[in-house]
PDB file of N, CA and C in Angstrom:
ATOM      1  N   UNK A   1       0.850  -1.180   0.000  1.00  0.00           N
ATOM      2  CA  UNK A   1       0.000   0.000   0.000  1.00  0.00           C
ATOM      3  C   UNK A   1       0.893   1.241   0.000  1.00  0.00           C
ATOM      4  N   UNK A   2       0.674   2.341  -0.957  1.00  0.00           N
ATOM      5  CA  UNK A   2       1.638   3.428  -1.230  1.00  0.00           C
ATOM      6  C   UNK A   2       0.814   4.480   0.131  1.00  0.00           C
ATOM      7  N   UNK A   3       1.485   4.809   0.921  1.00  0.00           N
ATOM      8  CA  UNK A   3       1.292   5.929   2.043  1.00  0.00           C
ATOM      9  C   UNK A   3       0.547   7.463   1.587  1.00  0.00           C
ATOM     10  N   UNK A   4      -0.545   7.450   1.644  1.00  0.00           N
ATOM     11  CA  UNK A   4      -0.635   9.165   1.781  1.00  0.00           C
ATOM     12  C   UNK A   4       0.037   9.836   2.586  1.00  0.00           C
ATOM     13  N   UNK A   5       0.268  11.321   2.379  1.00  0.00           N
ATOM     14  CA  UNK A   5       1.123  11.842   3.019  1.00  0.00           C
ATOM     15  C   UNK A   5       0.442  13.361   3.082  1.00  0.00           C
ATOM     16  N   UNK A   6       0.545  14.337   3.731  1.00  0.00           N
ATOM     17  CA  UNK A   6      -0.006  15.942   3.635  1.00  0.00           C
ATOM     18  C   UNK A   6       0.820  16.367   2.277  1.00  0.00           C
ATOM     19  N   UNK A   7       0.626  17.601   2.566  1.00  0.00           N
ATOM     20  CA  UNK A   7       1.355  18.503   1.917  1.00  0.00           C
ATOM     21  C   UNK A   7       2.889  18.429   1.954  1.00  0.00           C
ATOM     22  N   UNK A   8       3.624  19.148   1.190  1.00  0.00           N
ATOM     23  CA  UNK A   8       5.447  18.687   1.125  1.00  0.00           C
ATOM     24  C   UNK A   8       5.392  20.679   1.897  1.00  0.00           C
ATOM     25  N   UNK A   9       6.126  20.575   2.533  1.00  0.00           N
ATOM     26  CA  UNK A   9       7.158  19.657   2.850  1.00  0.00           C
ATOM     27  C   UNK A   9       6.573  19.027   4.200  1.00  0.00           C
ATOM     28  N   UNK A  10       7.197  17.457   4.254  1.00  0.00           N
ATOM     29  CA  UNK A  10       7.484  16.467   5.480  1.00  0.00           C
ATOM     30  C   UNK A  10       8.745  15.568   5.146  1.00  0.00           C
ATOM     31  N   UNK A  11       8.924  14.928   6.116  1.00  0.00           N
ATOM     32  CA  UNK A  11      10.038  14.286   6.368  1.00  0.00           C
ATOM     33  C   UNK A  11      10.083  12.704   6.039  1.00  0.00           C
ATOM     34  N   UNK A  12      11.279  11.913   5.406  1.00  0.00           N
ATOM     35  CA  UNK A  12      10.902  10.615   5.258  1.00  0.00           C
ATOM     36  C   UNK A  12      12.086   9.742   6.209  1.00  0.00           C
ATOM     37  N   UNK A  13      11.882   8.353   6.677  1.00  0.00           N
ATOM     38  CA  UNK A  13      13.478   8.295   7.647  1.00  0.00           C
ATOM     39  C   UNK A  13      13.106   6.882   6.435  1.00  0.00           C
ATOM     40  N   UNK A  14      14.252   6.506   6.098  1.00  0.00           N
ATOM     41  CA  UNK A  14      14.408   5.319   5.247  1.00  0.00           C
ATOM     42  C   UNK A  14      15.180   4.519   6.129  1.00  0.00           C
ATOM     43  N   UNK A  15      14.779   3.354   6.048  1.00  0.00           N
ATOM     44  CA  UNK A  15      15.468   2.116   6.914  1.00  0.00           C
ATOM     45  C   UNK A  15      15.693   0.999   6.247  1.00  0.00           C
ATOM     46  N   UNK A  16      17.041   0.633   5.640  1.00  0.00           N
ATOM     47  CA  UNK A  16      17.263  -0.336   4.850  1.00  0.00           C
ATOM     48  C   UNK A  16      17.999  -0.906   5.923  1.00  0.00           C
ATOM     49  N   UNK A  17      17.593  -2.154   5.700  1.00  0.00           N
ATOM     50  CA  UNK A  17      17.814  -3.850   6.729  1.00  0.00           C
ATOM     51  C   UNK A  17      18.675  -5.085   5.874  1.00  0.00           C
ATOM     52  N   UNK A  18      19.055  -5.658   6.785  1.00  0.00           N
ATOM     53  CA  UNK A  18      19.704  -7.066   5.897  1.00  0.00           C
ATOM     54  C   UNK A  18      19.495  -7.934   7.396  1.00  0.00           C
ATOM     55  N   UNK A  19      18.757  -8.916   7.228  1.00  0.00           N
ATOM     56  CA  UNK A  19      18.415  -9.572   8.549  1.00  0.00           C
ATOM     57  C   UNK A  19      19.544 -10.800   8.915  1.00  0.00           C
ATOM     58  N   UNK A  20      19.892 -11.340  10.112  1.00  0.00           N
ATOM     59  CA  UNK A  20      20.697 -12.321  10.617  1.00  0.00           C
ATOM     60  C   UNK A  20      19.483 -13.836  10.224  1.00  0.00           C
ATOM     61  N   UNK A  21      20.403 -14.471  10.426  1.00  0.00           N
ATOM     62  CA  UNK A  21      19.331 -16.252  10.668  1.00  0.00           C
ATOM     63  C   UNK A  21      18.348 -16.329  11.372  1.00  0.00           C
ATOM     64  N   UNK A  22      18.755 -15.416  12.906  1.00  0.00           N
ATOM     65  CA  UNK A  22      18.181 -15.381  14.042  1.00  0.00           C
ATOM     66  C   UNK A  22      17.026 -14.117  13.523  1.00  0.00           C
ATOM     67  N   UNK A  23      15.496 -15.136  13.344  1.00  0.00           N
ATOM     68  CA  UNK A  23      14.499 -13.819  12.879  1.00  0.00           C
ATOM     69  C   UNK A  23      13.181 -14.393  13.776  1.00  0.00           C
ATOM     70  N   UNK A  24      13.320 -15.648  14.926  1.00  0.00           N
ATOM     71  CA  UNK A  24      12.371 -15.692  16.055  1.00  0.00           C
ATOM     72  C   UNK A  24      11.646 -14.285  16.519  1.00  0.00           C
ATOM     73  N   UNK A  25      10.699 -14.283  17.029  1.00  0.00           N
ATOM     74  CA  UNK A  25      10.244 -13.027  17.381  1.00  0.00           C
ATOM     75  C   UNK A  25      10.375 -12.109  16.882  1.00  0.00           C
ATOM     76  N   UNK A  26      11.006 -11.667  15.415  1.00  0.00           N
ATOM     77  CA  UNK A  26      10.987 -10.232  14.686  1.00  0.00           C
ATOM     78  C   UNK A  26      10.064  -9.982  13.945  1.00  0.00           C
ATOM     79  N   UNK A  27       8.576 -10.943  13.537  1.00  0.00           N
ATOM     80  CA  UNK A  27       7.440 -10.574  13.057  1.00  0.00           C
ATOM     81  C   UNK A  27       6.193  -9.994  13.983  1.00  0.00           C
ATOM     82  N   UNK A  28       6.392 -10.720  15.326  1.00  0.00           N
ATOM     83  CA  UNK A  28       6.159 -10.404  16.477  1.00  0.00           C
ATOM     84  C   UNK A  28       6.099  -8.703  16.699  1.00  0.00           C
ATOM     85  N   UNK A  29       7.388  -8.340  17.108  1.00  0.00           N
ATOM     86  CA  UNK A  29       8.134  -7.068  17.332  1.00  0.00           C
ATOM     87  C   UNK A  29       7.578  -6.209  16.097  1.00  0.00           C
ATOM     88  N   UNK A  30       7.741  -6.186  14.836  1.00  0.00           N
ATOM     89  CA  UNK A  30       7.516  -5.379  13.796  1.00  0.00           C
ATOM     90  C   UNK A  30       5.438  -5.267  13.728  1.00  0.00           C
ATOM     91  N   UNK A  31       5.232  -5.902  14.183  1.00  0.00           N
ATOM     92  CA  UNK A  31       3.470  -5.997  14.183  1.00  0.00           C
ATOM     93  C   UNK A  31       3.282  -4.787  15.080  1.00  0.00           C
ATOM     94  N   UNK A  32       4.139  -5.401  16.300  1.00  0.00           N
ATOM     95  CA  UNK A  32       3.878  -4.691  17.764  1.00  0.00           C
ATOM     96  C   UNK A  32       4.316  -2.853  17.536  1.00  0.00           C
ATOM     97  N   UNK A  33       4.956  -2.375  16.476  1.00  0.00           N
ATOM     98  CA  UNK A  33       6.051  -1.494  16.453  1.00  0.00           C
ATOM     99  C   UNK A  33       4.867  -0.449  15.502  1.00  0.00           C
ATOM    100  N   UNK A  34       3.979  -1.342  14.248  1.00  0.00           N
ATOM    101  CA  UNK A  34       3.503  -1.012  13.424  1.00  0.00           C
ATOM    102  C   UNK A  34       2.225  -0.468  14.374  1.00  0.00           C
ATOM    103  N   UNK A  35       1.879  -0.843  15.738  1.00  0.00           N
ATOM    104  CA  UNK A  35       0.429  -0.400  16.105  1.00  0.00           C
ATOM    105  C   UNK A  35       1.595   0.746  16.743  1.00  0.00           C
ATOM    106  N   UNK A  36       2.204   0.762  17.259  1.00  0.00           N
ATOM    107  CA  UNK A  36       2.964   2.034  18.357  1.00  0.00           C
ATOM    108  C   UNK A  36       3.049   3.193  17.452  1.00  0.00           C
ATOM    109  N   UNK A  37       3.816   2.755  16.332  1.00  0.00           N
ATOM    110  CA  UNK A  37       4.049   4.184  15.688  1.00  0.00           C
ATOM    111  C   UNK A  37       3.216   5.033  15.339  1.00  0.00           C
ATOM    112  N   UNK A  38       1.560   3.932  14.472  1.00  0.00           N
ATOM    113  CA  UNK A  38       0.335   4.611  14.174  1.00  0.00           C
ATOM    114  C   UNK A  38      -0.495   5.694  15.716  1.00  0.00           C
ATOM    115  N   UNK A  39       0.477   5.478  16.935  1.00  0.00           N
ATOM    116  CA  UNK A  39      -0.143   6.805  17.935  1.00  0.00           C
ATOM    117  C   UNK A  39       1.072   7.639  17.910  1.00  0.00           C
ATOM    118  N   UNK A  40       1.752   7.816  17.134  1.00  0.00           N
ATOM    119  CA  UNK A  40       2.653   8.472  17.579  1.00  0.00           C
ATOM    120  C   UNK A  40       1.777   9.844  16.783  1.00  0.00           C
ATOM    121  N   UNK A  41       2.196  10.996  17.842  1.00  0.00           N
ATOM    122  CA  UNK A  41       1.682  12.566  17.096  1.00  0.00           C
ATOM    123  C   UNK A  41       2.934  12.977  16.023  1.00  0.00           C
ATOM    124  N   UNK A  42       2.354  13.015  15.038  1.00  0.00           N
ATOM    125  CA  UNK A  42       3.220  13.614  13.337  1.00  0.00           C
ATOM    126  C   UNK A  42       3.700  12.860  12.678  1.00  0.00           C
ATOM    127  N   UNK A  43       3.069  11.700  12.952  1.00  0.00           N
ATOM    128  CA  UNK A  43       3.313  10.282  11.981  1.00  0.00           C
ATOM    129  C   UNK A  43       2.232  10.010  11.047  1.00  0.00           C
ATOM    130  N   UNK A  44       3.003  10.106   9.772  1.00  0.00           N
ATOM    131  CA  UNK A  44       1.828  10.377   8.429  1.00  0.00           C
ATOM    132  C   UNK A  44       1.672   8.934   7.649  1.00  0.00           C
ATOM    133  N   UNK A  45       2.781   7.683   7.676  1.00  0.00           N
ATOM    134  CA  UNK A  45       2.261   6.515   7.277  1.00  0.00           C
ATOM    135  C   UNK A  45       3.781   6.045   7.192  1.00  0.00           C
ATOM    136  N   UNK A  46       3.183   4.839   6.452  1.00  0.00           N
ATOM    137  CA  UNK A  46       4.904   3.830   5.999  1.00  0.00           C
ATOM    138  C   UNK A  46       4.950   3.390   4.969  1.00  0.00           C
ATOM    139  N   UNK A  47       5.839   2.781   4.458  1.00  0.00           N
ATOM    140  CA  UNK A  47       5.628   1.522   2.873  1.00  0.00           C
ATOM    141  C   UNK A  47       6.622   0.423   3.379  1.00  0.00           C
ATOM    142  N   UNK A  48       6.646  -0.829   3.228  1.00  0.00           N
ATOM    143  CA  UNK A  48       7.616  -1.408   3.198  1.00  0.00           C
ATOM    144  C   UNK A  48       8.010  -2.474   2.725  1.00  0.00           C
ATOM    145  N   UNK A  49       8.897  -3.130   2.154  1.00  0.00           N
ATOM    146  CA  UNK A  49       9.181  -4.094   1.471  1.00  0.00           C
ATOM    147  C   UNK A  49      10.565  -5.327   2.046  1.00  0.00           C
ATOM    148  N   UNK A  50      10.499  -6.326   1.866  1.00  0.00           N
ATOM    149  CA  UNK A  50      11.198  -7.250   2.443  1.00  0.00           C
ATOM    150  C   UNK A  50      11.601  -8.468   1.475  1.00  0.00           C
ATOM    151  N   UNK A  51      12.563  -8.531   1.351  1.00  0.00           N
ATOM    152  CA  UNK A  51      13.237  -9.546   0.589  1.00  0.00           C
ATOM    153  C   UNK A  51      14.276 -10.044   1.235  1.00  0.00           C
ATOM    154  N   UNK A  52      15.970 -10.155   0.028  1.00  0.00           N
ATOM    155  CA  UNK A  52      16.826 -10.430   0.257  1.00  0.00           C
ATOM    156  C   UNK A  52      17.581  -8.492   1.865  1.00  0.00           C
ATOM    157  N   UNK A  53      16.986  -7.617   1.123  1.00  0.00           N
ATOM    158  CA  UNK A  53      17.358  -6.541   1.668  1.00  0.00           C
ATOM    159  C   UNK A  53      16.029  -5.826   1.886  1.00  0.00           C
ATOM    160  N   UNK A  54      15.457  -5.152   3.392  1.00  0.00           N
ATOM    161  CA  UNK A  54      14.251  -4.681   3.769  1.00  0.00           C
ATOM    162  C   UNK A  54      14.503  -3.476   3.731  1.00  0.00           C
ATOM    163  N   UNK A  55      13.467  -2.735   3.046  1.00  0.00           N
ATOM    164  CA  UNK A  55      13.295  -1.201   3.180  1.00  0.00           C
ATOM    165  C   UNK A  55      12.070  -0.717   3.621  1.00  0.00           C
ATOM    166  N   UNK A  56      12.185   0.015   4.895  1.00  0.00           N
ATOM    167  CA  UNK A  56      10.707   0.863   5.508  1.00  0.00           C
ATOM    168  C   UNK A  56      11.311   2.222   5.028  1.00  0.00           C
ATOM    169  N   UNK A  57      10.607   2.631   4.717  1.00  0.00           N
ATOM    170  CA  UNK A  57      10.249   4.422   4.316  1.00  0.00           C
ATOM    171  C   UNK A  57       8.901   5.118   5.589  1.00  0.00           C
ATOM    172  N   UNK A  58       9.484   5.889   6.343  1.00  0.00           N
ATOM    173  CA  UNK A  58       8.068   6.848   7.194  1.00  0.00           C
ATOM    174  C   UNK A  58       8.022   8.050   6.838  1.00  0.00           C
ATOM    175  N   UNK A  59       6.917   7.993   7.297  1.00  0.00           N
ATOM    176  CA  UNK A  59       6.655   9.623   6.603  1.00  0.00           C
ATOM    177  C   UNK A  59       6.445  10.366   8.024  1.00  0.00           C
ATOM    178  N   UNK A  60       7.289  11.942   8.127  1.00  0.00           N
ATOM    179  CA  UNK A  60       6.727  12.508   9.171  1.00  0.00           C
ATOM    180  C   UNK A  60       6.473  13.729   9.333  1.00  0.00           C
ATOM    181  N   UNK A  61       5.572  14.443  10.092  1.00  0.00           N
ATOM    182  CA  UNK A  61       5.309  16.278   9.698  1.00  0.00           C
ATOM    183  C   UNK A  61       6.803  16.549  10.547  1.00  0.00           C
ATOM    184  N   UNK A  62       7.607  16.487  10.867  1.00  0.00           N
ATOM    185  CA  UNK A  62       8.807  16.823  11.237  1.00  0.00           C
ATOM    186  C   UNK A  62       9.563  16.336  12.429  1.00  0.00           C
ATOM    187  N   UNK A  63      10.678  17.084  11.857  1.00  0.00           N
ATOM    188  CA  UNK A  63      12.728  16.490  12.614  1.00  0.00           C
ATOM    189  C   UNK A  63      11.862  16.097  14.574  1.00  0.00           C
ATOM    190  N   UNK A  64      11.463  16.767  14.728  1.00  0.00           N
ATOM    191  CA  UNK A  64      10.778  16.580  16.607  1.00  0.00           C
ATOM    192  C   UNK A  64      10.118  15.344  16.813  1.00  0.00           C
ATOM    193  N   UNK A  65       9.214  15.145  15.843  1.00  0.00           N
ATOM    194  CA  UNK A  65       8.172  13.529  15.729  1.00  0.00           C
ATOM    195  C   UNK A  65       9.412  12.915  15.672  1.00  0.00           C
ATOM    196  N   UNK A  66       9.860  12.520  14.489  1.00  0.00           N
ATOM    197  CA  UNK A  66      10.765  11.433  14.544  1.00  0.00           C
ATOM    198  C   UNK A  66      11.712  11.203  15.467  1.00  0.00           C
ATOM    199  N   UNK A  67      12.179  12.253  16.267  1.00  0.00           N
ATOM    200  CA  UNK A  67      13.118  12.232  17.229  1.00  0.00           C
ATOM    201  C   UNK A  67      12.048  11.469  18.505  1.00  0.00           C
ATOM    202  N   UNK A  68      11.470  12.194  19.018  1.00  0.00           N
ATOM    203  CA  UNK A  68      10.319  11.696  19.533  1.00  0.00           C
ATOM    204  C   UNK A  68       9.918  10.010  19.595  1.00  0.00           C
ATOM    205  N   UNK A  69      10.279   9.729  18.101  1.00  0.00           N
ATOM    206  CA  UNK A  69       9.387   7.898  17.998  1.00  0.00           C
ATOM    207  C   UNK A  69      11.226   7.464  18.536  1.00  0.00           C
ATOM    208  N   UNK A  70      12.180   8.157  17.842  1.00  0.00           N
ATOM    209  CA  UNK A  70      13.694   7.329  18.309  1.00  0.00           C
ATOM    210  C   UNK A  70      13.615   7.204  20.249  1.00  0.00           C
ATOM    211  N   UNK A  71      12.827   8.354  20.903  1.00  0.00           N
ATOM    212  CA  UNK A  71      13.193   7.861  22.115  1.00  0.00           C
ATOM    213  C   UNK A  71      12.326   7.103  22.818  1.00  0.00           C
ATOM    214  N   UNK A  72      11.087   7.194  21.991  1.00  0.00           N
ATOM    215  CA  UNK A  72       9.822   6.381  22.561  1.00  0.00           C
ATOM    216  C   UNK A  72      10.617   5.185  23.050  1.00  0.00           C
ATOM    217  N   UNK A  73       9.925   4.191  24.878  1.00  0.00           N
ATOM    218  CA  UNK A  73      10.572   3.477  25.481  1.00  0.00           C
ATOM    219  C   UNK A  73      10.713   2.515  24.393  1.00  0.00           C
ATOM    220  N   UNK A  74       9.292   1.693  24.098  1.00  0.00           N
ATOM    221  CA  UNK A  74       9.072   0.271  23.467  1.00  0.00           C
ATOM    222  C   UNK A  74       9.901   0.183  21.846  1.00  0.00           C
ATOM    223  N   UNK A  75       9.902   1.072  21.711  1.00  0.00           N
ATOM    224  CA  UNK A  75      10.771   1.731  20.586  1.00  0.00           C
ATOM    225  C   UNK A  75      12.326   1.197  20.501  1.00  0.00           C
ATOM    226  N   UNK A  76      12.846   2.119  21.575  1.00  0.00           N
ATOM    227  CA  UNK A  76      13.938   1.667  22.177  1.00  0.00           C
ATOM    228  C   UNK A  76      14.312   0.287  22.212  1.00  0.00           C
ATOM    229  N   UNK A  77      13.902  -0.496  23.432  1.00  0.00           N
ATOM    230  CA  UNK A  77      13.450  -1.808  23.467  1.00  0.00           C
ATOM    231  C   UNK A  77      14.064  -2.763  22.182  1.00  0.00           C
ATOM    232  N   UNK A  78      12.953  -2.319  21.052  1.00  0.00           N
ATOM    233  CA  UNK A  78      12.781  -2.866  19.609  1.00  0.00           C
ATOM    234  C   UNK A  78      14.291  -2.767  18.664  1.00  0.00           C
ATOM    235  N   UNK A  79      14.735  -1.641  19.448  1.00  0.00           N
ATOM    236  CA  UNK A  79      15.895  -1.391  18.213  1.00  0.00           C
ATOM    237  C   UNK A  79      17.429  -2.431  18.772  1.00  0.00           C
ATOM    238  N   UNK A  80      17.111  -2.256  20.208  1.00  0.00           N
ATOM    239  CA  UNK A  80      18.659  -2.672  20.467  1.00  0.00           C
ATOM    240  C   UNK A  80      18.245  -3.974  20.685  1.00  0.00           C
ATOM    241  N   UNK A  81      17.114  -4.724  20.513  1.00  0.00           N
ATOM    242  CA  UNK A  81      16.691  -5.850  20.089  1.00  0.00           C
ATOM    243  C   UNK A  81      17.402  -6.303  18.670  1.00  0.00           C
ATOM    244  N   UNK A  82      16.827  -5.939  17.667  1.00  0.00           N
ATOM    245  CA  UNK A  82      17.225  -5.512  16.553  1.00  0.00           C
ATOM    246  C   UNK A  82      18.448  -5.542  16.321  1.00  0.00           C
ATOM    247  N   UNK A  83      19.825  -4.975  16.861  1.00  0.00           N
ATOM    248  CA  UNK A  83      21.223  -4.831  16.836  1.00  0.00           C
ATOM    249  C   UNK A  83      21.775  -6.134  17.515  1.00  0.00           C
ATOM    250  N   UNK A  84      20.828  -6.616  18.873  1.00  0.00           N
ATOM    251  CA  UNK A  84      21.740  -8.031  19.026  1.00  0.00           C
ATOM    252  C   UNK A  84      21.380  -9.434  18.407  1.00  0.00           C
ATOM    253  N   UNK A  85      19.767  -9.309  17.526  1.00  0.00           N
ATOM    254  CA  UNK A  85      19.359 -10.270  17.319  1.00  0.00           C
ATOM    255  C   UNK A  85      19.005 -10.591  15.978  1.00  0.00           C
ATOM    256  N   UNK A  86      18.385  -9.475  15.172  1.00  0.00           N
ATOM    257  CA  UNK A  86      18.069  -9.553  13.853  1.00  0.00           C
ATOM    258  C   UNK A  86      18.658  -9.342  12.916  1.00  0.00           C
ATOM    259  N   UNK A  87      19.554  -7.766  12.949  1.00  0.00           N
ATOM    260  CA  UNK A  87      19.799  -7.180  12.209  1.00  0.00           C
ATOM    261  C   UNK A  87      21.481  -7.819  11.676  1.00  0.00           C
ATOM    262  N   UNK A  88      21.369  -7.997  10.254  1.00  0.00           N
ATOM    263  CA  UNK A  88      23.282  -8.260  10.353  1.00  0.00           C
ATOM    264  C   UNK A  88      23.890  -7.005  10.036  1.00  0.00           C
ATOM    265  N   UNK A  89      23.177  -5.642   9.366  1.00  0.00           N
ATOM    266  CA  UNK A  89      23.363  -4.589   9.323  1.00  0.00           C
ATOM    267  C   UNK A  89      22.017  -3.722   9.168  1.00  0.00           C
ATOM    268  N   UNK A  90      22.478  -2.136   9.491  1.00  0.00           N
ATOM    269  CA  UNK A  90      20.823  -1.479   8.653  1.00  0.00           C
ATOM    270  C   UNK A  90      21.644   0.190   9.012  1.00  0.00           C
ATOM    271  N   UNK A  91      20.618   0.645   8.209  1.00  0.00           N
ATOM    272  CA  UNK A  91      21.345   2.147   8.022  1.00  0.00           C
ATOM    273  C   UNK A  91      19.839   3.178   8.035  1.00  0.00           C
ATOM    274  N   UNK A  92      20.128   3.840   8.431  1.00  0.00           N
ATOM    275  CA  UNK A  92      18.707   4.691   8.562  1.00  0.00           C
ATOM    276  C   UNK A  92      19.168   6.415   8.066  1.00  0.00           C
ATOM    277  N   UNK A  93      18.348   6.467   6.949  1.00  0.00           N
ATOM    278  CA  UNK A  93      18.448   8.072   6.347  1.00  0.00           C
ATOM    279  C   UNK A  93      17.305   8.913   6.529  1.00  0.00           C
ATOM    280  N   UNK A  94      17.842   9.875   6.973  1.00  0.00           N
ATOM    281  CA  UNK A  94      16.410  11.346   6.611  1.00  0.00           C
ATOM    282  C   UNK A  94      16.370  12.017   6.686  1.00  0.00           C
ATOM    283  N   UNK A  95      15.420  12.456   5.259  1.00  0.00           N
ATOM    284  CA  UNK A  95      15.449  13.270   4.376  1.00  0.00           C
ATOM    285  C   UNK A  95      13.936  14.382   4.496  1.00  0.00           C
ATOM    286  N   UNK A  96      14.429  15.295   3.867  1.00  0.00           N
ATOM    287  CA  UNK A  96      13.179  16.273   3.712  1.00  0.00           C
ATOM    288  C   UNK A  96      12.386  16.242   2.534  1.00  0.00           C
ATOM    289  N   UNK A  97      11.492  15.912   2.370  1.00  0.00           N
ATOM    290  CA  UNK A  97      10.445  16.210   1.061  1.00  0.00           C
ATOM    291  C   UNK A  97       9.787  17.384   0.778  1.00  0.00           C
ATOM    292  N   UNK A  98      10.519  17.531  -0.678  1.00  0.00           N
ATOM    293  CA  UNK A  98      10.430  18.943  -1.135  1.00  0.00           C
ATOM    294  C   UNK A  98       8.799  18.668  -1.921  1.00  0.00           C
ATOM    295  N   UNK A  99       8.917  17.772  -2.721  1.00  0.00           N
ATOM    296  CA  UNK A  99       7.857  16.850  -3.657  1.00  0.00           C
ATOM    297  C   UNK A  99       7.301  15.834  -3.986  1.00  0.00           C
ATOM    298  N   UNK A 100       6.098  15.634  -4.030  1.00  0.00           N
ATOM    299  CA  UNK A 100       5.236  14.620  -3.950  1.00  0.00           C
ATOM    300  C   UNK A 100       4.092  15.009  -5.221  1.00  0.00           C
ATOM    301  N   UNK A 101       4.263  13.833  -5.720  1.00  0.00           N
ATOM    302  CA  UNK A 101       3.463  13.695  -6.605  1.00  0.00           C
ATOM    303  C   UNK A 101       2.727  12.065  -6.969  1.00  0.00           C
ATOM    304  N   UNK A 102       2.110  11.706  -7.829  1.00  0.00           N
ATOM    305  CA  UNK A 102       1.570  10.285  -8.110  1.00  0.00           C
ATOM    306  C   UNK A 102       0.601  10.076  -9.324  1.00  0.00           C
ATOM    307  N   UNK A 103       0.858   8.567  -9.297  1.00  0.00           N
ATOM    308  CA  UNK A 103      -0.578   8.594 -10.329  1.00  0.00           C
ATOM    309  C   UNK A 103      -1.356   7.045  -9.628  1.00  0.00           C
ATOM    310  N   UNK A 104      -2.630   7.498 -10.202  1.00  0.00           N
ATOM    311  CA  UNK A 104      -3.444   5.880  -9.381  1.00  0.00           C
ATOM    312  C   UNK A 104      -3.628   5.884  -8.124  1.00  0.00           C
ATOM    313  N   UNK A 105      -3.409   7.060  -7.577  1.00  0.00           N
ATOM    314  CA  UNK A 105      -3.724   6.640  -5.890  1.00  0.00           C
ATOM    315  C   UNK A 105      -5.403   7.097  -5.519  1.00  0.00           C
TER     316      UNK A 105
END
């Protein structure tokens, strides 16, 4: 499902993943992560895709929200979960959106 989003400008944090063997409980965690973020205040949606290499894209009305979801507790929790158990690497970018556009939505 492609994310609506407001008006530009907002913010996107890209999270590209490469997962370990060890992936017990990380469908679990990512379910649990997907209801948390939807309360977070200035959180506009997600997209994400999973293969050989996982990419989440969020969308956010701004730099404070997202800082905000990085210190949220369960959040927390999830990530350094993530660093000893799932992840064999991941890199997280973000960016400002100048433009948005589409077709078919």
């Amino acid at each position: 499902m492609i994310a609506e989003t407001l008006n530009t400008p907002y913010y996107a944090v890209i999270f590209t993943s490469i997962l370990t063997d060890t992936t017990e409980g990380y469908g679990d965690m990512a379910s649990r992560m997907e209801v948390l973020v939807n309360k977070q205040k200035g959180f506009l949606g997600f997209e994400s895709a999973r293969e050989e290499l996982g990419i989440t894209v969020s969308y956010w009305e701004s730099l404070e929200a997202i800082k905000k979801w990085k210190e949220e507790e369960e959040h927390s929790v999830a990530r350094n979960k993530g660093r000893d158990l799932w992840y064999k690497s991941f890199k997280v970018r973000i960016c400002k959106v100048e433009k948005d556009y589409g077709f078919g939505l």
